[in-house]
N, C-alpha and C. Protein backbone atom coordinates (compact mmCIF):
# COMPACT_ATOMS: atom_id res chain seq x y z
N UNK A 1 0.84 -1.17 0.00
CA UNK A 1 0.00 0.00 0.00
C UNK A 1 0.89 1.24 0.00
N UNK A 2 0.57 2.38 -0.92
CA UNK A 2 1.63 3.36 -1.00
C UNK A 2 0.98 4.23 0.64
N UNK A 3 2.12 5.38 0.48
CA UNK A 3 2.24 6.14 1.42
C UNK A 3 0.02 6.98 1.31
N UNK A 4 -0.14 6.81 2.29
CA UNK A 4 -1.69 8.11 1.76
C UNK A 4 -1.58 9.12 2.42
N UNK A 5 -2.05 10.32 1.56
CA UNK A 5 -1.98 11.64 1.86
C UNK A 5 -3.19 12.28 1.98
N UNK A 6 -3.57 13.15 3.59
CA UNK A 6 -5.35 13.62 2.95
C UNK A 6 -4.35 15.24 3.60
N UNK A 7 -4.67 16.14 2.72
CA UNK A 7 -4.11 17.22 2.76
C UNK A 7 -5.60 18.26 3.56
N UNK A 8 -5.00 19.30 4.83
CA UNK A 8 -6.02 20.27 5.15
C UNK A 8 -6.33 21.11 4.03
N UNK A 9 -7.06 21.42 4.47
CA UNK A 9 -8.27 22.40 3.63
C UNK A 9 -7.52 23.68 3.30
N UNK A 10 -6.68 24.15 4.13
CA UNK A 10 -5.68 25.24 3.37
C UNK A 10 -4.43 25.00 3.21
N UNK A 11 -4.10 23.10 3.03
CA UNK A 11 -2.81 22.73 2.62
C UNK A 11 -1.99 23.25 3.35
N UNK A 12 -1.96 23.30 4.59
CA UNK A 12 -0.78 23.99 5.35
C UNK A 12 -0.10 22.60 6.18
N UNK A 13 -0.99 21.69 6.23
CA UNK A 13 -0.73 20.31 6.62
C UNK A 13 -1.29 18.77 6.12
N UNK A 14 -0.53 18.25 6.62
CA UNK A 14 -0.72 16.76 5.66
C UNK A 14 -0.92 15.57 6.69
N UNK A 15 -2.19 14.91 6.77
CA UNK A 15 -2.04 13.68 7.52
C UNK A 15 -1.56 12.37 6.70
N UNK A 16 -0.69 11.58 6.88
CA UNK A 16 0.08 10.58 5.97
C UNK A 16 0.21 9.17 6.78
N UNK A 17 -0.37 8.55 5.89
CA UNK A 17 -0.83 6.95 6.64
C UNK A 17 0.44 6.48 5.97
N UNK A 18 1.17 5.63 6.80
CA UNK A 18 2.80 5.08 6.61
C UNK A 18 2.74 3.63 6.70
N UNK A 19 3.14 3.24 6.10
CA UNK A 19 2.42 1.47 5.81
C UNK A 19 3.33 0.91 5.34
N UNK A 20 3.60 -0.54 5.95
CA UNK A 20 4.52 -1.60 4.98
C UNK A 20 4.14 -2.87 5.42
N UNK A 21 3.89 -3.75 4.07
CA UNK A 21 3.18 -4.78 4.35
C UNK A 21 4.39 -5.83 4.86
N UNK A 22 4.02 -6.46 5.45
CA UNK A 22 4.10 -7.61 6.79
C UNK A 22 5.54 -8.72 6.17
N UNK A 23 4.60 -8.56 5.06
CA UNK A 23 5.91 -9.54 3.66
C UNK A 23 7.42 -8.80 3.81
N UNK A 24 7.09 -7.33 3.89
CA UNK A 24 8.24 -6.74 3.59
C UNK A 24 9.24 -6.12 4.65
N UNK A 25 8.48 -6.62 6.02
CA UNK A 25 9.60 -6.06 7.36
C UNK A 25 10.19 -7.58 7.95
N UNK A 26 10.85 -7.87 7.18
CA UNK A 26 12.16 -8.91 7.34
C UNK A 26 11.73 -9.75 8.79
N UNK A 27 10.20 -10.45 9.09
CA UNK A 27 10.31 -10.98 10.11
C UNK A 27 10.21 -10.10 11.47
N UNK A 28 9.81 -9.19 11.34
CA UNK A 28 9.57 -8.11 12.72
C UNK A 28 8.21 -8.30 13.04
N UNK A 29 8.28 -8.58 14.38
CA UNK A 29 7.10 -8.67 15.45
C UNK A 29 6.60 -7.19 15.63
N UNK A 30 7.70 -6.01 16.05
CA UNK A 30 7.42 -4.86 15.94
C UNK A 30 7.92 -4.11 14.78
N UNK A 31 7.09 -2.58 14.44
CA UNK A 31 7.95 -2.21 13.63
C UNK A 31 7.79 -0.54 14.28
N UNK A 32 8.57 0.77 13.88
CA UNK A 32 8.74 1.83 14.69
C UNK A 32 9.04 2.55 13.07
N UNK A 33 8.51 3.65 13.16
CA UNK A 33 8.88 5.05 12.30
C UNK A 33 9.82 5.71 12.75
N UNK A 34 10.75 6.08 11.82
CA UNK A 34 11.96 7.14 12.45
C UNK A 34 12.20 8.11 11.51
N UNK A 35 12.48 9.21 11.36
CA UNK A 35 12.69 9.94 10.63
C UNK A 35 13.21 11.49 10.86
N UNK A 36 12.80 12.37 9.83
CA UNK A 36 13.42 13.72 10.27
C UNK A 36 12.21 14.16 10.91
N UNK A 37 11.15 13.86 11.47
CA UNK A 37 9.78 14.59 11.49
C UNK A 37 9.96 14.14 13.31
N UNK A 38 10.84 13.39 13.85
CA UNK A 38 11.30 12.45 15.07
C UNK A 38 12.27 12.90 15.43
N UNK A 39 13.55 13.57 15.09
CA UNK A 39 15.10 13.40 15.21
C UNK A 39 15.35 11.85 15.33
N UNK A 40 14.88 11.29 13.85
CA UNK A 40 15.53 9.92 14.06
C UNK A 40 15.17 8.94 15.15
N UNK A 41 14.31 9.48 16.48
CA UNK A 41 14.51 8.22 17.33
C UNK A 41 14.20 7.09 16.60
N UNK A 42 14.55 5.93 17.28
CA UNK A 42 14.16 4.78 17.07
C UNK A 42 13.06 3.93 17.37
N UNK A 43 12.68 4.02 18.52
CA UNK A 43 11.38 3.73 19.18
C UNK A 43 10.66 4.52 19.68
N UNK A 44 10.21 5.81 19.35
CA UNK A 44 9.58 7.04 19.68
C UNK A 44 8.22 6.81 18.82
N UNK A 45 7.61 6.19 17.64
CA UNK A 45 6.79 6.05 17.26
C UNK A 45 6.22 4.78 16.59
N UNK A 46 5.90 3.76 17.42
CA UNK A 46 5.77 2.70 17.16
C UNK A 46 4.30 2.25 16.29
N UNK A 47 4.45 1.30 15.07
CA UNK A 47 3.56 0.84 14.41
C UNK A 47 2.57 0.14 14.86
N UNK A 48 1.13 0.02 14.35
CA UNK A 48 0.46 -0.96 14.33
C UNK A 48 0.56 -1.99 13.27
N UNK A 49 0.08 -3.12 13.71
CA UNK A 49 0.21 -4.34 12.64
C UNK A 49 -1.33 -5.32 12.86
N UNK A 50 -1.86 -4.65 11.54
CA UNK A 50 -3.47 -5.22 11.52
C UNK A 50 -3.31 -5.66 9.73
N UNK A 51 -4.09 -6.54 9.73
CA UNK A 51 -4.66 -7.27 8.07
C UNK A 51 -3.41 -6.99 6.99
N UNK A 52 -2.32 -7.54 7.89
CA UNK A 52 -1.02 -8.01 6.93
C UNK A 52 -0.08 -6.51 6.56
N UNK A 53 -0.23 -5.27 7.35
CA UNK A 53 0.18 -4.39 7.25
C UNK A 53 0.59 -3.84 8.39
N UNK A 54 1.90 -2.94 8.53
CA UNK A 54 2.03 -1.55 9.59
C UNK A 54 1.84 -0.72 9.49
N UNK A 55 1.10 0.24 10.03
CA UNK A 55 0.59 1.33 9.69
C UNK A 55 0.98 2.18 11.29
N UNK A 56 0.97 3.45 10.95
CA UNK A 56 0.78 4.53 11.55
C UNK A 56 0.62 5.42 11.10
N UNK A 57 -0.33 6.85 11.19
CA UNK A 57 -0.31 8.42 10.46
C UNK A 57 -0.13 9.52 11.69
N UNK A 58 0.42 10.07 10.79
CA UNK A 58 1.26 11.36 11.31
C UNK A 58 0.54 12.79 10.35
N UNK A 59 0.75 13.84 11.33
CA UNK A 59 -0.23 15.01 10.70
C UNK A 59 1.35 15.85 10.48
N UNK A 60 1.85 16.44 9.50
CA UNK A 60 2.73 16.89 9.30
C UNK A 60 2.73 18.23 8.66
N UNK A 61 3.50 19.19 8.84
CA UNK A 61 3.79 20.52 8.25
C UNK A 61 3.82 20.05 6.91
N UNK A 62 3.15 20.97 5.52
CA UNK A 62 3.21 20.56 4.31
C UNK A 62 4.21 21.58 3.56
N UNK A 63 4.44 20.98 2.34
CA UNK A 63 5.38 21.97 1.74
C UNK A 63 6.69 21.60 1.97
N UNK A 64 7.00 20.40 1.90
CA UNK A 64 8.26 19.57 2.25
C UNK A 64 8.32 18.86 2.57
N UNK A 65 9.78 17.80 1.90
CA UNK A 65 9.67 16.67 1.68
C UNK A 65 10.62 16.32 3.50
N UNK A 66 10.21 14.63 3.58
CA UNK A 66 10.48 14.02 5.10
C UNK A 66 11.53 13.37 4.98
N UNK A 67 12.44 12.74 5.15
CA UNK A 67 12.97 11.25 5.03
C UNK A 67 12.73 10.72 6.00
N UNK A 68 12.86 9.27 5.91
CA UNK A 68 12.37 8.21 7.37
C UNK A 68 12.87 7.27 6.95
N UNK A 69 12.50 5.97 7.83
CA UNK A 69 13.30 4.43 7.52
C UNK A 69 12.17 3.79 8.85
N UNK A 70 12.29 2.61 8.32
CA UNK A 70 11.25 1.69 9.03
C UNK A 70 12.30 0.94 10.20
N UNK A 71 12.41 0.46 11.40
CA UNK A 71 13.13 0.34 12.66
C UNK A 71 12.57 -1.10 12.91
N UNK A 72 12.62 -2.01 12.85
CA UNK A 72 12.50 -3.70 13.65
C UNK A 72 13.02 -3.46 15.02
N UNK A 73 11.90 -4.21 15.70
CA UNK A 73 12.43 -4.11 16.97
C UNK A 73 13.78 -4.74 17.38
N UNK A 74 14.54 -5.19 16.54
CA UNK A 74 16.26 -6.02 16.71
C UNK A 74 16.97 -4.67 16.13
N UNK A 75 16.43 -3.54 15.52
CA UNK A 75 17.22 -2.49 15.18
C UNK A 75 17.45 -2.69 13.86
N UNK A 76 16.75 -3.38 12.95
CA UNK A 76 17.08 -3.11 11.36
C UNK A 76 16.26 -2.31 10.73
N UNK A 77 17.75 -1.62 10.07
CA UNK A 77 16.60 -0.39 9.08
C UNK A 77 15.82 -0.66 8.05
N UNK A 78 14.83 -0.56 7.74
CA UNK A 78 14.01 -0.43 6.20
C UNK A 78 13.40 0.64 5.85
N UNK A 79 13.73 0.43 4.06
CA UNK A 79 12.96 1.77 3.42
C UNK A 79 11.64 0.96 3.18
N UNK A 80 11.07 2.36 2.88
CA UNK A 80 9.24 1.82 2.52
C UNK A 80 9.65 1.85 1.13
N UNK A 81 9.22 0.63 0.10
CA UNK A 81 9.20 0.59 -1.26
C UNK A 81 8.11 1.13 -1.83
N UNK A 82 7.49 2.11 -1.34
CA UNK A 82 6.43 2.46 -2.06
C UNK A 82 6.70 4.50 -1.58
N UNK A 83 7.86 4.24 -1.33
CA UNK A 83 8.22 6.01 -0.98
C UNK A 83 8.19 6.80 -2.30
N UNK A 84 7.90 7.72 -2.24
CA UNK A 84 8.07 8.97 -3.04
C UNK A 84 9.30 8.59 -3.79
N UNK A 85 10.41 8.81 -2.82
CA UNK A 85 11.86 9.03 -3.41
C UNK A 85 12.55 8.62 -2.47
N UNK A 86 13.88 8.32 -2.77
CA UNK A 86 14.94 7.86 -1.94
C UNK A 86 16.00 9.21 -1.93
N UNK A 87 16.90 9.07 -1.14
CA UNK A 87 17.91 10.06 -1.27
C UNK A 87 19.17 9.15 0.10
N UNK A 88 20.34 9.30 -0.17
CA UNK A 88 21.74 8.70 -0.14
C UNK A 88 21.69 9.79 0.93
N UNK A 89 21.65 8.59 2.42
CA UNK A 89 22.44 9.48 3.47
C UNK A 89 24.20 9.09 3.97
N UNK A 90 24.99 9.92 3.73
CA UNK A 90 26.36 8.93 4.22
C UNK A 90 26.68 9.02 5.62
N UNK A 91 25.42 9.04 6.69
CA UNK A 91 25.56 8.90 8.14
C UNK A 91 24.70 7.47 8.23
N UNK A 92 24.40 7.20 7.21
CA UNK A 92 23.67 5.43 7.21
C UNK A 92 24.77 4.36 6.49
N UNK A 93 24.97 5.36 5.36
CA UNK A 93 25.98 4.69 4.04
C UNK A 93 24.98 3.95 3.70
N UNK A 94 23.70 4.43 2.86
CA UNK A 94 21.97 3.78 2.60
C UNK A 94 21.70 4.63 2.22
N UNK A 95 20.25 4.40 1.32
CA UNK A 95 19.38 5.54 0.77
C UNK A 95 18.27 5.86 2.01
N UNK A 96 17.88 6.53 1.94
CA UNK A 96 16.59 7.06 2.82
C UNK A 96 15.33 7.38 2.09
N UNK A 97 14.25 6.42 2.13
CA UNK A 97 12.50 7.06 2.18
C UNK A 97 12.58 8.30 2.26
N UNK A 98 11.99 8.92 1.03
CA UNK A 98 11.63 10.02 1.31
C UNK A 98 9.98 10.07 0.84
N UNK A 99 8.83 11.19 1.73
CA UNK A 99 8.08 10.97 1.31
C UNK A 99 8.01 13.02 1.19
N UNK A 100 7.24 13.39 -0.01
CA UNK A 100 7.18 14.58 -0.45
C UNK A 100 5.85 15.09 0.04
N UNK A 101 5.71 16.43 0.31
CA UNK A 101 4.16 16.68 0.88
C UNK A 101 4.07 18.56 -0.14
């Protein structure tokens, strides 16, 4: 399921449903959002996992793009394959999810 976006009424913000199906988090019981919208924590925003998916939404400042990475509770990173865009961080030496608003 891609990233969903329902934008306010004067586009000044973005609520964004963050999702990765079950197939694609390498065996994680848990999974956690991290990103620039967090300072990166790691377990500061933890997923739900209902009907073969993780999901969580976040209401975000619009008018710019996020990066993030998906967190297993053993500490492995994943990108969402259904991101906007990637972009090369060399404090990961990895690309980074990016999602655009």
């Amino acid at each position: 399921m891609p990233l969903t976006k329902t934008f306010s009424k004067d586009k000044s913000k973005c609520k964004v449903v963050f999702s990765l199906p079950v197939d694609n988090a390498e065996g994680a019981k848990k999974l956690f959002l991290a990103g620039e919208f967090n300072e990166w924590n790691p377990t500061a925003l933890p997923m739900r996992k209902a009907k073969g998916q993780f999901t969580t939404t976040l209401t975000l400042p619009a008018a710019t793009p996020y990066q993030y990475r998906y967190v297993t509770e053993t500490g492995v990173w994943l990108n969402d394959t259904e991101a906007d865009c990637y972009v090369y961080s060399a404090f990961a030496d990895a690309d980074n999810s990016v999602v655009v608003l």
